[in-house]
N, C-alpha and C. Protein backbone atom coordinates (compact mmCIF):
# COMPACT_ATOMS: atom_id res chain seq x y z
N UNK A 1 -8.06 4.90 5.42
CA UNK A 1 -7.70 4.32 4.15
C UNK A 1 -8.69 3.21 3.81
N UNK A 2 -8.87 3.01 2.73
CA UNK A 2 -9.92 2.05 1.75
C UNK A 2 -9.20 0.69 2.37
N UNK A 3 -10.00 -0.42 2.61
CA UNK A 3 -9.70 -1.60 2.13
C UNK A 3 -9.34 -2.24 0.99
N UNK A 4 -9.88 -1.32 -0.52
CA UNK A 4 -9.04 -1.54 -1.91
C UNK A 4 -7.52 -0.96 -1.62
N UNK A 5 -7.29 -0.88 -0.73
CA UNK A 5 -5.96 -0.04 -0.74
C UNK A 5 -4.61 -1.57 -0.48
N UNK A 6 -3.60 -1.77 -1.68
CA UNK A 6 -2.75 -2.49 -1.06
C UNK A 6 -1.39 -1.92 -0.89
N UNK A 7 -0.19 -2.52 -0.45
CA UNK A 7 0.91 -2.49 -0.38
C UNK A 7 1.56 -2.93 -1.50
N UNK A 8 2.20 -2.03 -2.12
CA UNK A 8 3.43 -2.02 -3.69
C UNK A 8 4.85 -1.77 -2.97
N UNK A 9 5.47 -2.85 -2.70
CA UNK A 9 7.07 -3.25 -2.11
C UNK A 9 7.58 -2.92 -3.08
N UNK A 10 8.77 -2.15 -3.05
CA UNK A 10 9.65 -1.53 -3.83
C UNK A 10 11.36 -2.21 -3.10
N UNK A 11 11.88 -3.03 -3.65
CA UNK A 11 13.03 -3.46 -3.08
C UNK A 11 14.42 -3.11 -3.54
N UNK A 12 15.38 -2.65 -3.12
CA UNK A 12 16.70 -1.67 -3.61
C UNK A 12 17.75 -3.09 -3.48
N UNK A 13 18.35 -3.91 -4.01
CA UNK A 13 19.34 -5.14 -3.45
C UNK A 13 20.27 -4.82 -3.73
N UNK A 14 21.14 -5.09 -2.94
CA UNK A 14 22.92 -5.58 -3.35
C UNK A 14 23.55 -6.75 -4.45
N UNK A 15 22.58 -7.55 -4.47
CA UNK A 15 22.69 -8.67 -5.63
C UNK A 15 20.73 -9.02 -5.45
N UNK A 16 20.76 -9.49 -6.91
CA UNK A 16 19.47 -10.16 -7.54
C UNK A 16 19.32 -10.86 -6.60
N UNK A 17 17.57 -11.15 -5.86
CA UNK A 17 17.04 -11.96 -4.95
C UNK A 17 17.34 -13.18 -6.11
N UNK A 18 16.58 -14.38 -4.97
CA UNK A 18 16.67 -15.38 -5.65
C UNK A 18 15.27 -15.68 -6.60
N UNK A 19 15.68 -16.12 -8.04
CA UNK A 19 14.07 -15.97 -8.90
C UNK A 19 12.88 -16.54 -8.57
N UNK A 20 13.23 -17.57 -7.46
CA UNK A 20 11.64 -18.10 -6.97
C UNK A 20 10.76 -17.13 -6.24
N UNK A 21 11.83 -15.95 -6.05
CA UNK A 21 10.66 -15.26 -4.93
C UNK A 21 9.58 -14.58 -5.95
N UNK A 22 8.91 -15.38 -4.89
CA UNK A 22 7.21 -15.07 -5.27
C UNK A 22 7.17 -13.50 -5.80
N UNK A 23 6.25 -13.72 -6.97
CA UNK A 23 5.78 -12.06 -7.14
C UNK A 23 6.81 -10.63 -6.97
N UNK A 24 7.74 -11.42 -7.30
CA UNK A 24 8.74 -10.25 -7.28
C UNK A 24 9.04 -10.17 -8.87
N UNK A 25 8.82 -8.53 -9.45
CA UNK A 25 8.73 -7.94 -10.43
C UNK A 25 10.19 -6.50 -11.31
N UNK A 26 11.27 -7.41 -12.24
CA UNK A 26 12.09 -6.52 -12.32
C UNK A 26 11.99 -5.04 -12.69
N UNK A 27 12.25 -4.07 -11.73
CA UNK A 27 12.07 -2.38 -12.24
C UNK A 27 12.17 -1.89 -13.78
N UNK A 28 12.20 -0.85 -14.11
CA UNK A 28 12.51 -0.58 -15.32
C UNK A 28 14.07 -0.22 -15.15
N UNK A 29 14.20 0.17 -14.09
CA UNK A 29 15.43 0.40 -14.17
C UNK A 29 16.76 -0.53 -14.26
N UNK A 30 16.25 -1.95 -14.00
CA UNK A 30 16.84 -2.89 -14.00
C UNK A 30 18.57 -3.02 -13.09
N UNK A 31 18.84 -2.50 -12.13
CA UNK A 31 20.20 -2.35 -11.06
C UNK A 31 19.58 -3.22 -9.65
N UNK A 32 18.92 -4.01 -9.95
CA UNK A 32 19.03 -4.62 -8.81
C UNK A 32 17.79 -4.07 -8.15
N UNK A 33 16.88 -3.18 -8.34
CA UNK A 33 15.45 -2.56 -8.03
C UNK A 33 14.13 -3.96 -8.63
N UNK A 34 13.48 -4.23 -7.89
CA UNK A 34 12.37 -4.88 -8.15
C UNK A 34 11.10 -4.79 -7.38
N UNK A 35 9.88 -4.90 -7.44
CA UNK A 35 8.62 -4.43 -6.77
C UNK A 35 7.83 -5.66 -6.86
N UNK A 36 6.88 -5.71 -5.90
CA UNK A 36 5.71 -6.62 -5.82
C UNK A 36 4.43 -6.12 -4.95
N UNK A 37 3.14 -6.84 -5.43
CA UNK A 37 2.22 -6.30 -4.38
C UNK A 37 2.34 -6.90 -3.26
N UNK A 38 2.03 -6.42 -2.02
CA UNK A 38 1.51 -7.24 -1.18
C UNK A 38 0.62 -7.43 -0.36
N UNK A 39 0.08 -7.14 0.73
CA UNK A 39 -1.32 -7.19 1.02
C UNK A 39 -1.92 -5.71 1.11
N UNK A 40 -3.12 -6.10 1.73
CA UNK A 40 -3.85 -4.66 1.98
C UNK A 40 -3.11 -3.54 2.94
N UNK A 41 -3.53 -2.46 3.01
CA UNK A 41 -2.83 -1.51 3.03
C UNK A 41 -3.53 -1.50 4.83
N UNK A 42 -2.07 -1.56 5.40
CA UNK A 42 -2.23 -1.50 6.81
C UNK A 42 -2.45 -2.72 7.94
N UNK A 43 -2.44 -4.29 6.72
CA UNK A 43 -2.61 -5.33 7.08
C UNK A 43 -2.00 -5.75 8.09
N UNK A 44 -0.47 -5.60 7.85
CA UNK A 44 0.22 -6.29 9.27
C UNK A 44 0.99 -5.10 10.14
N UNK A 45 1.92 -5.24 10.29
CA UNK A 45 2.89 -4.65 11.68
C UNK A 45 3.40 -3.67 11.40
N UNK A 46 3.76 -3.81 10.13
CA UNK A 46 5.14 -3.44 9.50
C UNK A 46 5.71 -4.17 7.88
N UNK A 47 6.35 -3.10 7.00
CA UNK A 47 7.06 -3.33 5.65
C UNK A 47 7.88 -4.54 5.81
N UNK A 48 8.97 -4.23 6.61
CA UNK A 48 10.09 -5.00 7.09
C UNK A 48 10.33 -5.97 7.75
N UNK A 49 9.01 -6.40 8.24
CA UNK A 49 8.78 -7.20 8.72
C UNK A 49 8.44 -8.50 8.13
N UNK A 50 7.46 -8.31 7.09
CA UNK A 50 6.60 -9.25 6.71
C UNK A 50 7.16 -9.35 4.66
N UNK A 51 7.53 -8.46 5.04
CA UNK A 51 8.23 -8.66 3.38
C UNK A 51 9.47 -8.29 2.81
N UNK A 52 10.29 -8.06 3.96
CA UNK A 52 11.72 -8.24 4.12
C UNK A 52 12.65 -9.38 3.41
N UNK A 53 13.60 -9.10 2.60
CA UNK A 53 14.45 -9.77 1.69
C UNK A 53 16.19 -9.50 2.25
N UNK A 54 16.25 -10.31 1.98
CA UNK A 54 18.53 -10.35 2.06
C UNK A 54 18.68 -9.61 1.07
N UNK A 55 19.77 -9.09 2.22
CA UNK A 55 20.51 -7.83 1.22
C UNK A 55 19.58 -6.86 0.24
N UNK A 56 18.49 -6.97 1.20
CA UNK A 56 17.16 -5.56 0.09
C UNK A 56 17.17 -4.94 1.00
N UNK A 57 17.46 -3.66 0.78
CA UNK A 57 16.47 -1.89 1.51
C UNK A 57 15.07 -2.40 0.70
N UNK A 58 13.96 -2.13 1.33
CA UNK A 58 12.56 -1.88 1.24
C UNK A 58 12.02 -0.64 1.69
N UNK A 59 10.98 -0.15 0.92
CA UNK A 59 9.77 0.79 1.01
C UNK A 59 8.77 0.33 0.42
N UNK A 60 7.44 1.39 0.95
CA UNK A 60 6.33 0.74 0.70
C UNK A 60 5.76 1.57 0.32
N UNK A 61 4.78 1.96 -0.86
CA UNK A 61 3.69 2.66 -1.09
C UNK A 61 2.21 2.33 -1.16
N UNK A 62 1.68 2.92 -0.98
CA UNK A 62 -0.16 2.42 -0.94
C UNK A 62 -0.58 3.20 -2.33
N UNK A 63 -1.10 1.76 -2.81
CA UNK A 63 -1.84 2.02 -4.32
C UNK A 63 -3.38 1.51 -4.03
N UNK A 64 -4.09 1.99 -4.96
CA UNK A 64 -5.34 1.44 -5.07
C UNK A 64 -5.37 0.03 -6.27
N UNK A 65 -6.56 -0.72 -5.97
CA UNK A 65 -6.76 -1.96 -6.85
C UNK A 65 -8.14 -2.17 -6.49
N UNK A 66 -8.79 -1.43 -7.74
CA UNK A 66 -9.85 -1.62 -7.69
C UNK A 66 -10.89 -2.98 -8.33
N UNK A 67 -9.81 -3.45 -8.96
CA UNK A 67 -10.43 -5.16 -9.08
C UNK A 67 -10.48 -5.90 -8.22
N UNK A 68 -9.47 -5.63 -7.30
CA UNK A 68 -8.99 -6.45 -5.73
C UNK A 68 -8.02 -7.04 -5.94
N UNK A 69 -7.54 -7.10 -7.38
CA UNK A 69 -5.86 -7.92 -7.53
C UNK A 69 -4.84 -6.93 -8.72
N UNK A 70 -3.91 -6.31 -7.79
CA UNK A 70 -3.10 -5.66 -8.39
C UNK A 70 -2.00 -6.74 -8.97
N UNK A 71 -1.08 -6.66 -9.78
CA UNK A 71 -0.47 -7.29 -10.49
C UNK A 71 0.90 -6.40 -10.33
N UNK A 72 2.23 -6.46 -9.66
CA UNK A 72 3.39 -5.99 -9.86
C UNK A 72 3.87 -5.16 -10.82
N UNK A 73 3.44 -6.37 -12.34
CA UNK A 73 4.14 -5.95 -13.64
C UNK A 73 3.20 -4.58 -13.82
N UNK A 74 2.11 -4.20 -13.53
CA UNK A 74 2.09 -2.42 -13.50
C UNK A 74 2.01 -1.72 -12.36
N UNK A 75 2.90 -1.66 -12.23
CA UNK A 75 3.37 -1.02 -11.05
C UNK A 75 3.39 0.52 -11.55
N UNK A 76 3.93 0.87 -12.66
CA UNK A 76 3.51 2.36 -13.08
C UNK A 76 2.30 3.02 -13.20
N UNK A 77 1.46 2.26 -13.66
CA UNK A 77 -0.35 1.97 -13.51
C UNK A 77 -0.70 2.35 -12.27
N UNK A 78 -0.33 1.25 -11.24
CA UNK A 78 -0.52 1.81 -9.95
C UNK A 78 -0.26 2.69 -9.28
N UNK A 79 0.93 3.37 -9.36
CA UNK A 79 1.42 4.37 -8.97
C UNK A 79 0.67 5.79 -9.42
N UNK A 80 0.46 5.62 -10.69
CA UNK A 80 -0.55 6.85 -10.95
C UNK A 80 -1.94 6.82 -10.81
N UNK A 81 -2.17 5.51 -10.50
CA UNK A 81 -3.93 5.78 -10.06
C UNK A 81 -3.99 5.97 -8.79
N UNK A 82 -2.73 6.31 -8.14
CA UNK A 82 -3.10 6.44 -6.27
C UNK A 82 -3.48 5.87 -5.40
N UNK A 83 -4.07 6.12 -4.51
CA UNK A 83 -4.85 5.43 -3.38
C UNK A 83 -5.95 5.85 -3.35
N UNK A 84 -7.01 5.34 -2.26
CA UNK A 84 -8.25 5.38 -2.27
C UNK A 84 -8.50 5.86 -0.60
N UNK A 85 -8.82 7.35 0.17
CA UNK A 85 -8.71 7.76 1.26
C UNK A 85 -10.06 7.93 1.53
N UNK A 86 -10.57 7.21 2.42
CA UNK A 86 -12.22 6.97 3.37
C UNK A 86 -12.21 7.57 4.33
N UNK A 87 -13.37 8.07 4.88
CA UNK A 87 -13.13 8.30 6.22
C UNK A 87 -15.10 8.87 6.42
N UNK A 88 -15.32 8.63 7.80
CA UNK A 88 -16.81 8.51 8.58
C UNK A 88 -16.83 10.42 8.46
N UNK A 89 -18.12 10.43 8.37
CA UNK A 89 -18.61 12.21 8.43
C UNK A 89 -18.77 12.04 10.05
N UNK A 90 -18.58 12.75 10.49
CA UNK A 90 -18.81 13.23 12.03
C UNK A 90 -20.14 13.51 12.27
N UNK A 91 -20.59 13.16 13.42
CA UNK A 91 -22.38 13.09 13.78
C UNK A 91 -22.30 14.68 13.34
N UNK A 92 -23.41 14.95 12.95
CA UNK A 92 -24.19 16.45 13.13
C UNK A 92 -24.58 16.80 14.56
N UNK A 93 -24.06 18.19 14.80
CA UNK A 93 -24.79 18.75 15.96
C UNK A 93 -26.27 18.10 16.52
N UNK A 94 -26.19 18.17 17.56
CA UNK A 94 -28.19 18.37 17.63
C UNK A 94 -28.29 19.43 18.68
N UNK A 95 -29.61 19.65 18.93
CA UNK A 95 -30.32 20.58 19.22
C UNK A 95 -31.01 20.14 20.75
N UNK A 96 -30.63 20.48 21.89
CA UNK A 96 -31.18 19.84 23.11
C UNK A 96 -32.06 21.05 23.32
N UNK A 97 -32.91 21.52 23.74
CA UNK A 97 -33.55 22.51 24.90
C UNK A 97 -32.99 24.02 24.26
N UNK A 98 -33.29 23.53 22.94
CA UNK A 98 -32.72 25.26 22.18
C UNK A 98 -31.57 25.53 22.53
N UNK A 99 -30.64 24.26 23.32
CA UNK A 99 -28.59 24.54 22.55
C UNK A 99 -28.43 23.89 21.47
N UNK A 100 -27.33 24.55 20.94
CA UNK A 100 -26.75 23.50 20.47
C UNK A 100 -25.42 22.51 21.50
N UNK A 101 -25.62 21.65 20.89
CA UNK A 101 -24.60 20.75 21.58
C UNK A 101 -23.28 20.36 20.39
N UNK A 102 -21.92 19.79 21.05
CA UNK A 102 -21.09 19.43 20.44
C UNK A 102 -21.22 17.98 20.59
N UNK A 103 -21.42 17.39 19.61
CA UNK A 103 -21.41 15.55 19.35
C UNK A 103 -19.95 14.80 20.29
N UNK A 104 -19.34 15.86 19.97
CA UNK A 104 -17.61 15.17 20.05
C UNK A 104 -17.42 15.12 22.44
């Protein structure tokens, strides 16, 4: 996964958090659902850990932010521009004494 890649907290509550919490953004659906970004994607331990709320169920999705600062309030934005998936090409074969060889 990209380093543009962050964490979009999606929180389910039993009653409204309290309004100071930081960067927390009301759903459209408005029942007690609210979302926020939070760090890069794969940063710490764990969802539940590090951005865990009273009386919230949490999930987490990985969005891309390609400015480097996603913003909560589009959270629908984010959701449809996806994520951003990297990954290293594998050495090429080489050629010893007229074998081939496997890199791996």
């Amino acid at each position: 996964m990209s380093t543009l890649n962050r964490n979009l907290i999606f929180y389910n509550c039993t009653m409204a958090p309290v309004p100071a919490t930081a960067g927390l953004v009301e759903t459209a659906c408005r029942n007690n659902t609210f979302v926020r970004v939070g760090g890069q994607y794969n940063e710490t331990s764990g969802v539940d850990g590090s951005y865990a709320l009273d009386r919230c169920s949490t999930t987490a999705m990985t969005v891309m932010s390609l400015s480097g600062e996603a913003h909560a309030s589009n959270y629908e934005r984010l959701i449809g521009d996806g994520f951003l998936l990297t990954w290293d090409q594998p050495p090429l074969p080489t050629f010893i004494r007229g074998k081939l060889t496997d890199p791996s």
